[in-house]
N, C-alpha and C. Protein backbone atom coordinates (compact mmCIF):
# COMPACT_ATOMS: atom_id res chain seq x y z
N UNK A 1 196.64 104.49 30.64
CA UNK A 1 196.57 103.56 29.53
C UNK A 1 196.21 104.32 28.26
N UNK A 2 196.77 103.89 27.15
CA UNK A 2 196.54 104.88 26.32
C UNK A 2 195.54 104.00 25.34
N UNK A 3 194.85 104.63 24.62
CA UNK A 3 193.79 104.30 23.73
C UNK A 3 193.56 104.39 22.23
N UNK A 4 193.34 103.98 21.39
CA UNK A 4 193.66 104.25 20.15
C UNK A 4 192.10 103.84 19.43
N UNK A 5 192.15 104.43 18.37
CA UNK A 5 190.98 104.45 16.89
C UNK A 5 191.19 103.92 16.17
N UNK A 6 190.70 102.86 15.37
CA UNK A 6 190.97 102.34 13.90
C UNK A 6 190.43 103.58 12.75
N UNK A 7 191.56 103.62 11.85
CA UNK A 7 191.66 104.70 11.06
C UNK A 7 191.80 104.40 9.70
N UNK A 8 191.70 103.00 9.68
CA UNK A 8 191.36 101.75 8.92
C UNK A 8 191.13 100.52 8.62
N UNK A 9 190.49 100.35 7.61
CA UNK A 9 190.09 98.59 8.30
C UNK A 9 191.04 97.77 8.37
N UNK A 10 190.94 96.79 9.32
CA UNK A 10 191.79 95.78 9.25
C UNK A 10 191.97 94.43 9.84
N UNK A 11 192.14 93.52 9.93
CA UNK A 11 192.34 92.00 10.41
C UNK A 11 193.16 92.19 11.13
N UNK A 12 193.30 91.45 12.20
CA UNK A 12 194.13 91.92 13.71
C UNK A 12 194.58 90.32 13.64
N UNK A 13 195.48 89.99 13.70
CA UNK A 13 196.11 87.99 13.33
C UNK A 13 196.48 88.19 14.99
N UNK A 14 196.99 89.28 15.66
CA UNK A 14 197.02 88.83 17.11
C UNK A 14 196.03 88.81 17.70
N UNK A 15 194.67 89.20 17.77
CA UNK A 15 193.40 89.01 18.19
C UNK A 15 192.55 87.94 17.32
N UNK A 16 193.26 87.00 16.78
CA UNK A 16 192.31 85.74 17.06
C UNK A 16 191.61 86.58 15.29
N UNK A 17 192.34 86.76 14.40
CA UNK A 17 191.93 87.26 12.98
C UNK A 17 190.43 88.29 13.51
N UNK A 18 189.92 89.01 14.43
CA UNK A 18 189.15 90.07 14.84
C UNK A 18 189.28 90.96 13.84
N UNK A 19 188.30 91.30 12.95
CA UNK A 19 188.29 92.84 11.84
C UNK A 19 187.89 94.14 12.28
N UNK A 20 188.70 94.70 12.84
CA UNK A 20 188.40 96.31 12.88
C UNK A 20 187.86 97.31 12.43
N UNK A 21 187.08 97.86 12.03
CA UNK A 21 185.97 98.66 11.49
C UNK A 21 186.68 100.25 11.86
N UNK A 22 186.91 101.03 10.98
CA UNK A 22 186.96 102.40 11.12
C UNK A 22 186.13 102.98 12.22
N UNK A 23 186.78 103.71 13.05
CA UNK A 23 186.28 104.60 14.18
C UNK A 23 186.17 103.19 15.59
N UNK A 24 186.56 101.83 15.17
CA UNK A 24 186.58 101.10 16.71
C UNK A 24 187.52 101.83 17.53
N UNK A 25 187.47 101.26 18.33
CA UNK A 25 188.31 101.10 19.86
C UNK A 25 189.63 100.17 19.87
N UNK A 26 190.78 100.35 19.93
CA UNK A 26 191.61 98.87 19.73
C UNK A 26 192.37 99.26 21.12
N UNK A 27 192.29 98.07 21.94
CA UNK A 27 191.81 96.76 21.71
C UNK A 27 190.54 96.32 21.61
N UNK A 28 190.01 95.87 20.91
CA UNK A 28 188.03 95.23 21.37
C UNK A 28 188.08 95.09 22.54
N UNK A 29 186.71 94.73 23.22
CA UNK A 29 187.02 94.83 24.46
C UNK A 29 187.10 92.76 24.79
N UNK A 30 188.30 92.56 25.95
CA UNK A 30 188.46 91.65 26.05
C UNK A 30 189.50 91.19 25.50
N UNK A 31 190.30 91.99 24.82
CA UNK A 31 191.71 91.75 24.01
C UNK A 31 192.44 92.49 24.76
N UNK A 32 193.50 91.66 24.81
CA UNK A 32 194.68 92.69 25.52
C UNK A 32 195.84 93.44 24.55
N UNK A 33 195.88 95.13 25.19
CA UNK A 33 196.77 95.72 24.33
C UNK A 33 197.88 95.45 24.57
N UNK A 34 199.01 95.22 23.10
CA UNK A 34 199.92 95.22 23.55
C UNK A 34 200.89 96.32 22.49
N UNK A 35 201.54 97.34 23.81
CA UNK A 35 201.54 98.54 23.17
C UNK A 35 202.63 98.40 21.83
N UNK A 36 203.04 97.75 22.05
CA UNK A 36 204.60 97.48 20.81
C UNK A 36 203.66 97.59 19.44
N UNK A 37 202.73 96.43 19.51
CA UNK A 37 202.04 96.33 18.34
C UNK A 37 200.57 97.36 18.20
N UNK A 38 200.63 98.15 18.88
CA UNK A 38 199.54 99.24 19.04
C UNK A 38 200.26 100.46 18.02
N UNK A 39 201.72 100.52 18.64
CA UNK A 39 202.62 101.57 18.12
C UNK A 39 202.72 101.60 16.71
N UNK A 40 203.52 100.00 16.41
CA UNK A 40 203.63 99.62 15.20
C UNK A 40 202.45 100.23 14.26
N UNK A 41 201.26 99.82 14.63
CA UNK A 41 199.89 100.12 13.63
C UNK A 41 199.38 101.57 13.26
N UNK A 42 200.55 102.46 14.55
CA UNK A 42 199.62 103.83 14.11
C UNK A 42 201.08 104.45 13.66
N UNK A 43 201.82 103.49 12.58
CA UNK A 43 202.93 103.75 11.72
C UNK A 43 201.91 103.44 10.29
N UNK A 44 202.89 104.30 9.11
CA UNK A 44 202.12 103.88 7.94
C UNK A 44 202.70 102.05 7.39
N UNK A 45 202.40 101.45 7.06
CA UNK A 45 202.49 99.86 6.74
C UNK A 45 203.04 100.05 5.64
N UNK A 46 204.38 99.68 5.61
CA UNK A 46 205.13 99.44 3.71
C UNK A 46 204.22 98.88 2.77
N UNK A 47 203.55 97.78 3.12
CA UNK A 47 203.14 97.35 2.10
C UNK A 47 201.64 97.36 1.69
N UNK A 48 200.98 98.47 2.44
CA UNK A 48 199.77 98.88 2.31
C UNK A 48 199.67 100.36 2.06
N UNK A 49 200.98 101.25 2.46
CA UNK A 49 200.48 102.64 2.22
C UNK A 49 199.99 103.45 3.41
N UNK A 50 199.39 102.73 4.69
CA UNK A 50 198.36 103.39 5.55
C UNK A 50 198.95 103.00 6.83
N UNK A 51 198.36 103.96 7.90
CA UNK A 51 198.70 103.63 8.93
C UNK A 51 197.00 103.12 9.42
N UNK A 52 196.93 101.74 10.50
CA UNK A 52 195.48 101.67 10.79
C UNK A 52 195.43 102.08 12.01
N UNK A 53 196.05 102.72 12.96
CA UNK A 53 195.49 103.21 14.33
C UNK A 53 196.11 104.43 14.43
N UNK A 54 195.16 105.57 15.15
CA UNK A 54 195.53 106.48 15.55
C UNK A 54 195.16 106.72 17.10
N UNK A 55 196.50 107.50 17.60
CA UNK A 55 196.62 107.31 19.36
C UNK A 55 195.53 108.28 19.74
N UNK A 56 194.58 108.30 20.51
CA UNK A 56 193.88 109.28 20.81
C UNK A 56 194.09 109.63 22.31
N UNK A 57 193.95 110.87 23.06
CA UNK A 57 194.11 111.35 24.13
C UNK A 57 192.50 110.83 25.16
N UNK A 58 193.13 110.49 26.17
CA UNK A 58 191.68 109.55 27.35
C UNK A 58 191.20 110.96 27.72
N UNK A 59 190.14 110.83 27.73
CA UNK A 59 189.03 112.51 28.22
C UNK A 59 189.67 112.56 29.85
N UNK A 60 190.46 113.50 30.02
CA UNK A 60 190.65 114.14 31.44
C UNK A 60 189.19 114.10 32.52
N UNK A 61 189.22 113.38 33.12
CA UNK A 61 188.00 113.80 34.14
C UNK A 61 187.62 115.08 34.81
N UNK A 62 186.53 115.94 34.91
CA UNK A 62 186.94 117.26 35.05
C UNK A 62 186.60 117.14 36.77
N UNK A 63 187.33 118.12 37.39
CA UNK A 63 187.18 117.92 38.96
C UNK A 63 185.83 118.20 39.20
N UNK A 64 185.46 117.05 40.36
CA UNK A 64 184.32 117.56 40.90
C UNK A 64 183.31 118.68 41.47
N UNK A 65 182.90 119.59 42.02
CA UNK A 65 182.83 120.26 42.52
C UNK A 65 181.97 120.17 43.60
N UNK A 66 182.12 120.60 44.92
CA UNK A 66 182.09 120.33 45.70
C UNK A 66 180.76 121.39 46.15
N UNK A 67 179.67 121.16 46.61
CA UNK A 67 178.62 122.44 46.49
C UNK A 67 178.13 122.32 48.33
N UNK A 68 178.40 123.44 48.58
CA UNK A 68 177.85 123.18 49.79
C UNK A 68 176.58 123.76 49.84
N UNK A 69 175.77 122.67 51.18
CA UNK A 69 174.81 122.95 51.51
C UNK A 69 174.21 124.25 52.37
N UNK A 70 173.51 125.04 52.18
CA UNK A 70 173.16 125.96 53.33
C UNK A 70 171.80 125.79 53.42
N UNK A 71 171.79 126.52 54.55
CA UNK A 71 169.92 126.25 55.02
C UNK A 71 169.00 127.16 54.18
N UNK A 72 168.01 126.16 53.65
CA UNK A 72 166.78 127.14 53.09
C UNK A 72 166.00 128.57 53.97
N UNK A 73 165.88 129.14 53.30
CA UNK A 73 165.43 130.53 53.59
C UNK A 73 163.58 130.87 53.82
N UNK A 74 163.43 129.73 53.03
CA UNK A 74 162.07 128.90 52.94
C UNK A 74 161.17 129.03 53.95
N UNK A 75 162.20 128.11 54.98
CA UNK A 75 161.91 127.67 56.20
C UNK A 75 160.58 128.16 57.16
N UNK A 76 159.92 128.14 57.80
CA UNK A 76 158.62 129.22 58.46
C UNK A 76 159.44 128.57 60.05
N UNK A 77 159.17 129.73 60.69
CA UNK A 77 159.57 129.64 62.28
C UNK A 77 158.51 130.17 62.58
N UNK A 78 158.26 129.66 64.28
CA UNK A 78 157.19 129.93 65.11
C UNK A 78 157.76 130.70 66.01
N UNK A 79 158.33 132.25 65.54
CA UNK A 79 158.52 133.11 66.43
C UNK A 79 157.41 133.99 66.96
């Protein structure tokens, strides 16, 4: 799923007139994206000059790593 930034302010008329604040998240949460008009927004707007969303890349999860256990060295034996 891809994710995007408001990169300017703006009134969202498909989210129920919702105002976007520079540096949000779009969609708010609880709005559904819909990418046509996601696309559209991170175009510059004829009649404003600006584009208001920019696509940002989702943080790659980095692989786990897997640590194995060995036995403490610690340990005291009753040899």
């Amino acid at each position: 799923m891809s994710q995007y930034k408001v990169i300017n302010r703006f009134q969202e008329n498909n989210h129920t007139g919702h105002v976007y604040e520079v540096g949000d998240t779009y969609p708010a949460d609880g709005k559904k994206l819909v990418k046509a008009r996601a696309e559209a927004l991170t175009e510059v707007h004829k009649e404003y000059g600006v584009a208001f969303l920019k696509a940002v890349e989702e943080p790659k999860k980095a692989p786990t790593k897997q640590v194995s256990k060995q036995p403490s060295t610690d340990e005291k034996s009753d040899a």
